[in-house]
N, C-alpha and C. Protein backbone atom coordinates (compact mmCIF):
# COMPACT_ATOMS: atom_id res chain seq x y z
N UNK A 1 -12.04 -23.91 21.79
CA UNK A 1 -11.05 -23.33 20.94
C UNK A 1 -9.77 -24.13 21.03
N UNK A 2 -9.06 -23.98 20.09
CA UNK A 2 -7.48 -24.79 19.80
C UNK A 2 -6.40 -24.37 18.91
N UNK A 3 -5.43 -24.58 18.95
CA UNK A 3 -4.83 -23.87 18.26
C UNK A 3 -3.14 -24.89 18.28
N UNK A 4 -2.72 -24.93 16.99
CA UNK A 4 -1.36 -25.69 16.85
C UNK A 4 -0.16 -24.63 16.44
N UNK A 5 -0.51 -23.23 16.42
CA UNK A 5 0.47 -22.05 16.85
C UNK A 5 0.82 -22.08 17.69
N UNK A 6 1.04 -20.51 17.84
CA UNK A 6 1.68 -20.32 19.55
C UNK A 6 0.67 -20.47 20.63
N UNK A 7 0.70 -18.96 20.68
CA UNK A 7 -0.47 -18.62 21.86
C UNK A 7 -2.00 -18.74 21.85
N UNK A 8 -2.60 -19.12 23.21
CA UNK A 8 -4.34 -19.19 22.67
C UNK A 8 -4.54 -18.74 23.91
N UNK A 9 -5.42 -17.21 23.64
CA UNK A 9 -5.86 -16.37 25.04
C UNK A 9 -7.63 -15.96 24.66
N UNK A 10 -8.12 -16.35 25.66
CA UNK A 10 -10.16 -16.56 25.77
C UNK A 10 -10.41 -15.09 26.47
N UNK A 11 -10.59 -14.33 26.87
CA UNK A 11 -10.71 -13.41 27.86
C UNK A 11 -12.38 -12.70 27.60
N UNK A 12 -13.29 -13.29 28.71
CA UNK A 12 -14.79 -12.62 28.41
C UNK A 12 -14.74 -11.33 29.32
N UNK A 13 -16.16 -10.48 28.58
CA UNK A 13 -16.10 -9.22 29.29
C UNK A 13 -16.62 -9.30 30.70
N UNK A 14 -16.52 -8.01 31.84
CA UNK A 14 -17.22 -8.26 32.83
C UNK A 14 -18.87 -8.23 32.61
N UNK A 15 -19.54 -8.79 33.65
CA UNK A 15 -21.26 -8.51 33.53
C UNK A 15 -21.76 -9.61 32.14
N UNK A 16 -20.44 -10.88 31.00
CA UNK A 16 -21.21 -11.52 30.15
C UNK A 16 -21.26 -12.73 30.81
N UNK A 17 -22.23 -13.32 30.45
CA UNK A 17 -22.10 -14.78 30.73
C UNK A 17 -22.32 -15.65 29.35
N UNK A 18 -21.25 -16.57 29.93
CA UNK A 18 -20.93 -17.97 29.06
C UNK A 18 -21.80 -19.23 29.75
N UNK A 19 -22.75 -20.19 29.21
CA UNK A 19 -23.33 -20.96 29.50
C UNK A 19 -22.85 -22.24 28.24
N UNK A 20 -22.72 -23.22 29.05
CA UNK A 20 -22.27 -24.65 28.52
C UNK A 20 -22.54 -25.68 28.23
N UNK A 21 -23.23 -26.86 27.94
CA UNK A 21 -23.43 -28.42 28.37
C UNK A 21 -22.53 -29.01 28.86
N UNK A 22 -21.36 -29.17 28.10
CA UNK A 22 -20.54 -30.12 29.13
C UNK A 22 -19.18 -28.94 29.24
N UNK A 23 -19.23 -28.41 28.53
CA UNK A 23 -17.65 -27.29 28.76
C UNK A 23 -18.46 -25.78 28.53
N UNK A 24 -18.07 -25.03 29.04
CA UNK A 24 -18.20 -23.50 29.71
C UNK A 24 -17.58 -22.67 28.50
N UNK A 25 -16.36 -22.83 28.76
CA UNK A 25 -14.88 -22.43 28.25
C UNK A 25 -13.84 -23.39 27.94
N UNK A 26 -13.78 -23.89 26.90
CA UNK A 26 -13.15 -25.07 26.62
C UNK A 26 -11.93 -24.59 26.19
N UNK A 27 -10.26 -24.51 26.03
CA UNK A 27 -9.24 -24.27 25.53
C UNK A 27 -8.58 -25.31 25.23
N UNK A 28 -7.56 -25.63 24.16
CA UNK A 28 -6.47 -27.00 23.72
C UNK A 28 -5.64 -26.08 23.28
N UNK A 29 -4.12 -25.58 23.69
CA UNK A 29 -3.10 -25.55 23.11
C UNK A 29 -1.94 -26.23 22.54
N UNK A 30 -1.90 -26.76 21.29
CA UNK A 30 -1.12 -27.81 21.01
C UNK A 30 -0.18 -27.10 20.30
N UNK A 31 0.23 -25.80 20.54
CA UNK A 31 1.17 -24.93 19.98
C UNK A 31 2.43 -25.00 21.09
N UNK A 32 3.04 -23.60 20.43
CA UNK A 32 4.69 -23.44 21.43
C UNK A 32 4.69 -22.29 22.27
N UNK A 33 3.22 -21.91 22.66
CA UNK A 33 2.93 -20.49 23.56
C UNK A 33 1.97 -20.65 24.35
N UNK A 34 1.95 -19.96 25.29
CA UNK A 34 1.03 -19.85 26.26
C UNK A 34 -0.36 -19.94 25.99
N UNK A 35 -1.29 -20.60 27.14
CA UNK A 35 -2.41 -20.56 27.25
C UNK A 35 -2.93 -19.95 28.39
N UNK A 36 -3.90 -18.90 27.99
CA UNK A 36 -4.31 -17.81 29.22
C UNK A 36 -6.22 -17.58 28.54
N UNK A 37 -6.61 -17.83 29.68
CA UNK A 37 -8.22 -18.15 30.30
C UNK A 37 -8.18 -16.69 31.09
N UNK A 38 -9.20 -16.22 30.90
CA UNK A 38 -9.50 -14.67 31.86
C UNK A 38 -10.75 -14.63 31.90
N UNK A 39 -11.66 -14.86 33.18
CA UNK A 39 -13.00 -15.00 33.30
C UNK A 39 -13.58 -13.76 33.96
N UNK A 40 -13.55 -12.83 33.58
CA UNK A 40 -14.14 -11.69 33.74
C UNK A 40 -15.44 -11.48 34.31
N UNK A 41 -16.68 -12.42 33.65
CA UNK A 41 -18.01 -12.70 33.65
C UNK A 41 -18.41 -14.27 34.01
N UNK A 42 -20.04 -14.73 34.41
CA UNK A 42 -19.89 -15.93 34.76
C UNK A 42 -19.87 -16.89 33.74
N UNK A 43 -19.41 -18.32 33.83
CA UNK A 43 -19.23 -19.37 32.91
C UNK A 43 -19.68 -20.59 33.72
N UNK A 44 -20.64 -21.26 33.19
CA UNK A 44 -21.46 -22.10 33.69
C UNK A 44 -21.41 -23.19 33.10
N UNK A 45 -21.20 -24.51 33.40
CA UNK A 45 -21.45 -25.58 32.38
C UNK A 45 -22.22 -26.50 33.31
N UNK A 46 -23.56 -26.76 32.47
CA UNK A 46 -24.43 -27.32 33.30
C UNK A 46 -24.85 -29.07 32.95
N UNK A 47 -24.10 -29.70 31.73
CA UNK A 47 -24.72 -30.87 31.46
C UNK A 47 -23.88 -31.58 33.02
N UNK A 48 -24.17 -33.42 32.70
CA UNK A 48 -23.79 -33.90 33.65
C UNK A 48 -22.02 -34.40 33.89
N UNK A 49 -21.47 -34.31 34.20
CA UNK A 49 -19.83 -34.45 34.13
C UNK A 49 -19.35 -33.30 33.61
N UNK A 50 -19.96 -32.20 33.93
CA UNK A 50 -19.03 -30.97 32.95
C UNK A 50 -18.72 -30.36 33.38
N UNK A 51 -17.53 -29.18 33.03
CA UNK A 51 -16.15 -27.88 33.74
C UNK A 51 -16.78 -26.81 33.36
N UNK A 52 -16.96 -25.81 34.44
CA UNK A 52 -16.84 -24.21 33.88
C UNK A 52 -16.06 -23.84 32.72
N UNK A 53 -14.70 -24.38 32.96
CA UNK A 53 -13.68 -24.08 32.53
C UNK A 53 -12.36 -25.15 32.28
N UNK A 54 -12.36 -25.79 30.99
CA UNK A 54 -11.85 -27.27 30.77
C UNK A 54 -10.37 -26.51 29.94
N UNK A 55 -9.75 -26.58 30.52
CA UNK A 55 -7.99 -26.28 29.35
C UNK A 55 -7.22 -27.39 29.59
N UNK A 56 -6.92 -27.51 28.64
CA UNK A 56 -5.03 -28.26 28.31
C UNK A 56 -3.75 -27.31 27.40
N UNK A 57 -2.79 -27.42 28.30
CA UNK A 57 -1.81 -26.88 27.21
C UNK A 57 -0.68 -27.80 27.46
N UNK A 58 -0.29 -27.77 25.74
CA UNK A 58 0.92 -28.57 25.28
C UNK A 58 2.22 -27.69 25.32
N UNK A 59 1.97 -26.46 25.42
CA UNK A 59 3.06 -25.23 24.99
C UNK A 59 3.87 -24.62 26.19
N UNK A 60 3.30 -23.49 26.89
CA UNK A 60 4.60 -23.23 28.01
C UNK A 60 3.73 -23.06 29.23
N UNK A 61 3.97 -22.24 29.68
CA UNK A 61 2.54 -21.40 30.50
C UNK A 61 1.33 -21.62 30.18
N UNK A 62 0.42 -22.17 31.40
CA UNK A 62 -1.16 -22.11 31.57
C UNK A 62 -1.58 -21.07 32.37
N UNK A 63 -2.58 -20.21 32.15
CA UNK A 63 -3.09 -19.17 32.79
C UNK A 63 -3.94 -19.31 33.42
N UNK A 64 -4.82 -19.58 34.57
CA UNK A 64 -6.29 -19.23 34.37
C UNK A 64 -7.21 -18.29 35.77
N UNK A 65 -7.54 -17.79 35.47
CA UNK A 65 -7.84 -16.39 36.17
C UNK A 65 -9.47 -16.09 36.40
N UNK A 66 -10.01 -16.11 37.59
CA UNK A 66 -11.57 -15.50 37.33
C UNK A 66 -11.47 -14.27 38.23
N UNK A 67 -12.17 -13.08 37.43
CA UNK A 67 -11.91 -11.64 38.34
C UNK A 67 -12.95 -11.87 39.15
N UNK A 68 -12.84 -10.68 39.74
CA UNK A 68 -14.12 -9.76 40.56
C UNK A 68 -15.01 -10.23 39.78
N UNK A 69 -16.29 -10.71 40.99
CA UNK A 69 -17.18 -10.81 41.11
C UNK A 69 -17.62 -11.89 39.95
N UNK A 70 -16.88 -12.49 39.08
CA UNK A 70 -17.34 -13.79 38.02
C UNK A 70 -17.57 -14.91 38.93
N UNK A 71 -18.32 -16.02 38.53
CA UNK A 71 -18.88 -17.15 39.34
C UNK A 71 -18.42 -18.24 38.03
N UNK A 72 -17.37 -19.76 37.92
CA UNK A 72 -17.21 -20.35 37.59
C UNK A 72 -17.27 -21.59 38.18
N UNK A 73 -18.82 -22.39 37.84
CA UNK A 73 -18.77 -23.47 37.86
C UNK A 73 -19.38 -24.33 36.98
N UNK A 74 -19.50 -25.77 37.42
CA UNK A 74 -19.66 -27.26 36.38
C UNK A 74 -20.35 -28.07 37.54
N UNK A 75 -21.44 -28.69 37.24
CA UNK A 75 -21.66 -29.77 37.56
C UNK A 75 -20.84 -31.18 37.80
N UNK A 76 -19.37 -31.05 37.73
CA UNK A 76 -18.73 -31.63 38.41
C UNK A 76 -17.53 -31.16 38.36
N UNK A 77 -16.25 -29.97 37.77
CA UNK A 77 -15.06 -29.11 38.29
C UNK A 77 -15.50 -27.87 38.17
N UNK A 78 -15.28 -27.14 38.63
CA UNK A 78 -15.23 -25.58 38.23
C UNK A 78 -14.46 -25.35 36.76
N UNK A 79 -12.77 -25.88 37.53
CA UNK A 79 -12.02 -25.56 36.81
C UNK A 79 -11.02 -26.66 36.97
N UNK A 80 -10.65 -27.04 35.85
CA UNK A 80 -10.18 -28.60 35.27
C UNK A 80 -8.95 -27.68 34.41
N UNK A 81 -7.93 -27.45 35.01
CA UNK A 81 -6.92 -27.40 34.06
C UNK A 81 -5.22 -28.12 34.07
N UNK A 82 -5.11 -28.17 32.41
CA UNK A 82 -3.99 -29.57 32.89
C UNK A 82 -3.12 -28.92 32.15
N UNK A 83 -1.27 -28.62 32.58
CA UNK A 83 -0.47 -28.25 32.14
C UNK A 83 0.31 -28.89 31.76
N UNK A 84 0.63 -29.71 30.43
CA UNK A 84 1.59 -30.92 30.12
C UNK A 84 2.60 -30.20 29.11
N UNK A 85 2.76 -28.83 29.45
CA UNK A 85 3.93 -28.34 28.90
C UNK A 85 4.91 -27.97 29.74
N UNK A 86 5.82 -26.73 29.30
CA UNK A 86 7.14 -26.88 29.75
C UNK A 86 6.80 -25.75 30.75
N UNK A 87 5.88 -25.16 30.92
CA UNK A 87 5.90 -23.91 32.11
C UNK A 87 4.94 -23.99 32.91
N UNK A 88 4.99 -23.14 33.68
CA UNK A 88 3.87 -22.91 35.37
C UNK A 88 2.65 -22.99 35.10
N UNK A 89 1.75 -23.46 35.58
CA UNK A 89 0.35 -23.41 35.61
C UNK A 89 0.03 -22.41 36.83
N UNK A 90 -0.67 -21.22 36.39
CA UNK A 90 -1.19 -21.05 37.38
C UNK A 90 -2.48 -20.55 37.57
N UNK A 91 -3.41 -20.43 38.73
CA UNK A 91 -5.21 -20.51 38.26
C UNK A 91 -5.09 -18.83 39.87
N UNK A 92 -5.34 -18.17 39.07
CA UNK A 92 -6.09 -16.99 40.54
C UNK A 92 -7.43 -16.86 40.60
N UNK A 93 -8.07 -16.72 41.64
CA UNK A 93 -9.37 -16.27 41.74
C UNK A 93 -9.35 -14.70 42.83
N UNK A 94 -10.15 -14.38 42.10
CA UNK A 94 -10.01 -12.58 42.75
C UNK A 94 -10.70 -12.53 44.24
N UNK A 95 -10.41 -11.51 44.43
CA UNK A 95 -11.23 -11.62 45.60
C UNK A 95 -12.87 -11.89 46.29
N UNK A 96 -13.53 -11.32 45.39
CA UNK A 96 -14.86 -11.74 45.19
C UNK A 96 -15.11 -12.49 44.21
N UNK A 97 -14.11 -13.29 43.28
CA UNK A 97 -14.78 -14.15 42.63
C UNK A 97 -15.09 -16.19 43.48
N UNK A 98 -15.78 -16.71 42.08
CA UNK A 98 -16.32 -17.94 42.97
C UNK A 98 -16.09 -19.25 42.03
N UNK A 99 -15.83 -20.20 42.50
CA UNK A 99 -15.27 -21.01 41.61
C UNK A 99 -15.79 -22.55 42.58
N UNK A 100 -16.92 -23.54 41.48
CA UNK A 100 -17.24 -24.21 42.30
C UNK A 100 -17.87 -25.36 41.65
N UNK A 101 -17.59 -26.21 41.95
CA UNK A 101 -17.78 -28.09 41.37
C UNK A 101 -18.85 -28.55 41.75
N UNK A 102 -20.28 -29.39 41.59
CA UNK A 102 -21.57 -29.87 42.29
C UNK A 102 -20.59 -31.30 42.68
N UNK A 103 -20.37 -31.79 41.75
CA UNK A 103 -19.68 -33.26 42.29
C UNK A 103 -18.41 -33.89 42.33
N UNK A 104 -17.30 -32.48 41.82
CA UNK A 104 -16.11 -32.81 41.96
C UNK A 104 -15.17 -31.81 42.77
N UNK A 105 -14.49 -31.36 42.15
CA UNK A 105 -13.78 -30.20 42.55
C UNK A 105 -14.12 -28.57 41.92
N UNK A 106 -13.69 -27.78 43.30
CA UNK A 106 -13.82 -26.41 42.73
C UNK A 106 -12.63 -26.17 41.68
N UNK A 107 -11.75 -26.60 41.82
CA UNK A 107 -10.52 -26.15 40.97
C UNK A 107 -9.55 -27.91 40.68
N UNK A 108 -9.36 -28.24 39.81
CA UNK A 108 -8.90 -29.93 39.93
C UNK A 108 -7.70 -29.15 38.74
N UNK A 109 -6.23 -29.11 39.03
CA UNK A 109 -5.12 -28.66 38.87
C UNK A 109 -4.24 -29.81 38.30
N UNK A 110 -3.46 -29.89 37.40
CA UNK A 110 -2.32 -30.74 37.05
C UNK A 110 -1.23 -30.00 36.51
N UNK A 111 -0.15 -30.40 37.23
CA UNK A 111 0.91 -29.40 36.31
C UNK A 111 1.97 -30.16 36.47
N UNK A 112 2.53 -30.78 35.24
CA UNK A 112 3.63 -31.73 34.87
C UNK A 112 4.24 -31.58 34.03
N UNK A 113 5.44 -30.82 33.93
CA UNK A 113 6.30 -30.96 34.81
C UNK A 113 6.45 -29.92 35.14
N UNK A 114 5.42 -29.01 35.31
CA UNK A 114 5.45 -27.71 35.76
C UNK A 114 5.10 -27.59 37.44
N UNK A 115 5.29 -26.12 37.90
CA UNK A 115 4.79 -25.87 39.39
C UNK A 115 3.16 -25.94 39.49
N UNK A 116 2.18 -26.11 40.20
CA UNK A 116 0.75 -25.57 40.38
C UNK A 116 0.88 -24.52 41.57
N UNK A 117 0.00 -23.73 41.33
CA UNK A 117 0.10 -22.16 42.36
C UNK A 117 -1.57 -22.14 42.28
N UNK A 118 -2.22 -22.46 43.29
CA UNK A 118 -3.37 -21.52 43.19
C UNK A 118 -3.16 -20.48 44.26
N UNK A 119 -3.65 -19.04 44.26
CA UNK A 119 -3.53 -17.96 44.84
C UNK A 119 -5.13 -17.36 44.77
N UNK A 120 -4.97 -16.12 45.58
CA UNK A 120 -5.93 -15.94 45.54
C UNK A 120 -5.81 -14.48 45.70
N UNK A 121 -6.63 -13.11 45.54
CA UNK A 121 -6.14 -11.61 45.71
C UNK A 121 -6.24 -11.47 46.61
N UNK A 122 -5.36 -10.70 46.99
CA UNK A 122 -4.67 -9.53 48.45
C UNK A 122 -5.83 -9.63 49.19
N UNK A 123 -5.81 -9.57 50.16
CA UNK A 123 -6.92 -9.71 51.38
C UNK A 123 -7.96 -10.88 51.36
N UNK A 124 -7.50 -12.02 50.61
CA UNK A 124 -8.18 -13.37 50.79
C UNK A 124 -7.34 -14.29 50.48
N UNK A 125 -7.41 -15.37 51.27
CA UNK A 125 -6.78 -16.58 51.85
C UNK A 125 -7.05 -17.65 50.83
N UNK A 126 -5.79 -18.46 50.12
CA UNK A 126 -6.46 -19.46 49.71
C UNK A 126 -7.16 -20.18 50.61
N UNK A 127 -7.96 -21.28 50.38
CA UNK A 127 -8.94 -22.13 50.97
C UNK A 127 -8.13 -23.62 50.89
N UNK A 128 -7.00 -23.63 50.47
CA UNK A 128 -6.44 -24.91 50.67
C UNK A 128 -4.95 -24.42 50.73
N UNK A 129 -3.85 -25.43 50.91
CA UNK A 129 -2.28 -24.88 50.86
C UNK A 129 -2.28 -26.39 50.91
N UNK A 130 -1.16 -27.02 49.22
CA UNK A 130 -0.89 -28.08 49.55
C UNK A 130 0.29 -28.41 50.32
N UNK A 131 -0.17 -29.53 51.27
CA UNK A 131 0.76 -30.04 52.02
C UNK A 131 2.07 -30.61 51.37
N UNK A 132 1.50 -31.28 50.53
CA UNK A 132 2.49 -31.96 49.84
C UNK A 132 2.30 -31.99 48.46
N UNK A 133 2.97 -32.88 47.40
CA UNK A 133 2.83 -32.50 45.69
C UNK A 133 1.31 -33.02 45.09
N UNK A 134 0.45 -33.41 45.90
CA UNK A 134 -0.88 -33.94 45.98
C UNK A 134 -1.71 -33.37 47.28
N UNK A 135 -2.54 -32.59 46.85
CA UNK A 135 -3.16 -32.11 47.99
C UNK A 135 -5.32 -32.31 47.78
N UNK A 136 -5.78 -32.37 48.61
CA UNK A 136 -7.28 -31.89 48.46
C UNK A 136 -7.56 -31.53 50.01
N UNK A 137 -8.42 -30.79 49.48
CA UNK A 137 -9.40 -30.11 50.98
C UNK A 137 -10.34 -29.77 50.52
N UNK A 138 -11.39 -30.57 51.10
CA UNK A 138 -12.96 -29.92 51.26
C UNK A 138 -13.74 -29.11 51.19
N UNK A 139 -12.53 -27.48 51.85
CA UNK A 139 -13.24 -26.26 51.94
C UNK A 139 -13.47 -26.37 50.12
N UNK A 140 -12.06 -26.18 49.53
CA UNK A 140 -12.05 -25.88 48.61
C UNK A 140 -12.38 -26.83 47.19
N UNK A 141 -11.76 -27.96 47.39
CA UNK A 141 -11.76 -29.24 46.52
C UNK A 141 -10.63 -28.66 45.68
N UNK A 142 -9.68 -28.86 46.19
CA UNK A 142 -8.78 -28.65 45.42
C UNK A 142 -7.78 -30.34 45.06
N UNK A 143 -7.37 -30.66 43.90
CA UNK A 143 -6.66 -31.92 43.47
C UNK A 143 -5.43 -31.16 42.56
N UNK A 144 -4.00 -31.78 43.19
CA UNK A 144 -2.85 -31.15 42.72
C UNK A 144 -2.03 -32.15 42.43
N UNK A 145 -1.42 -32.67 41.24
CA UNK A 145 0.03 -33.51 41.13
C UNK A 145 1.20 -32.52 40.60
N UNK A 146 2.54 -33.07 40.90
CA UNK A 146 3.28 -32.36 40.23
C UNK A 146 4.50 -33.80 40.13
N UNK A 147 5.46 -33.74 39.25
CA UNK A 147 5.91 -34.26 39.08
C UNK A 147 6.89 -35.27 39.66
């Protein structure tokens, strides 16, 4: 999906699943509003080099969110999202949800010139904390720039 408006918001139900070849959940905001991803259910992208969950936004705010109990992954990111607009990127995963890369990263983050935040819900720990404006760790595969 894409959109050269404002806002562009994806949000699947709980219990559906989204299956992919190379993108899951694909988003492009080339508008002047937010982009918000809400993975409710699982999203799978199974060709070879491909994201659960692939976004770019040009506009303000990037969202991206997997609840309870959804499973988002790709045969090589989970979740590939790049914020080249003017606001925060930020990606939560719930407490029982799962988010996970075969050959890259579980979550591969860009946010320029924005902040990156991954978090995670109340009673679970992220799996990485960047050290610095570039971070990865193993547990998680997490990849972060910021400006």
């Amino acid at each position: 999906m894409r959109t050269a408006g404002t806002n562009l918001t994806v949000t699947t139900g709980a219990g559906t699943t989204v299956i992919g070849a190379y993108i899951g959940i694909g988003g492009r905001n080339f508008g002047t509003g937010a982009l918000t991803i809400t993975a409710n259910g699982d999203v799978t992208a199974t060709g070879a080099g491909s994201s659960g969950i692939s976004v770019t936004n040009y506009g303000t705010n990037l969202s991206v969110t997997v609840g309870a109990g959804a499973t988002v992954s790709g045969s090589a990111d989970g979740i590939n999202a790049n914020n080249l607009g003017t606001g925060a990127l930020a990606i939560t995963v719930a407490a029982t949800g799962t988010v996970s890369g075969t050959s890259g990263f579980g979550i591969r983050a860009l946010g320029r010139p924005a902040t990156v935040t991954v978090a995670a819900a109340p009673g679970r720990s992220p799996a990485a904390t960047p050290a610095s404006p570039r971070f990865r760790s193993a547990a998680a595969r997490c990849l972060s720039t910021a400006a």
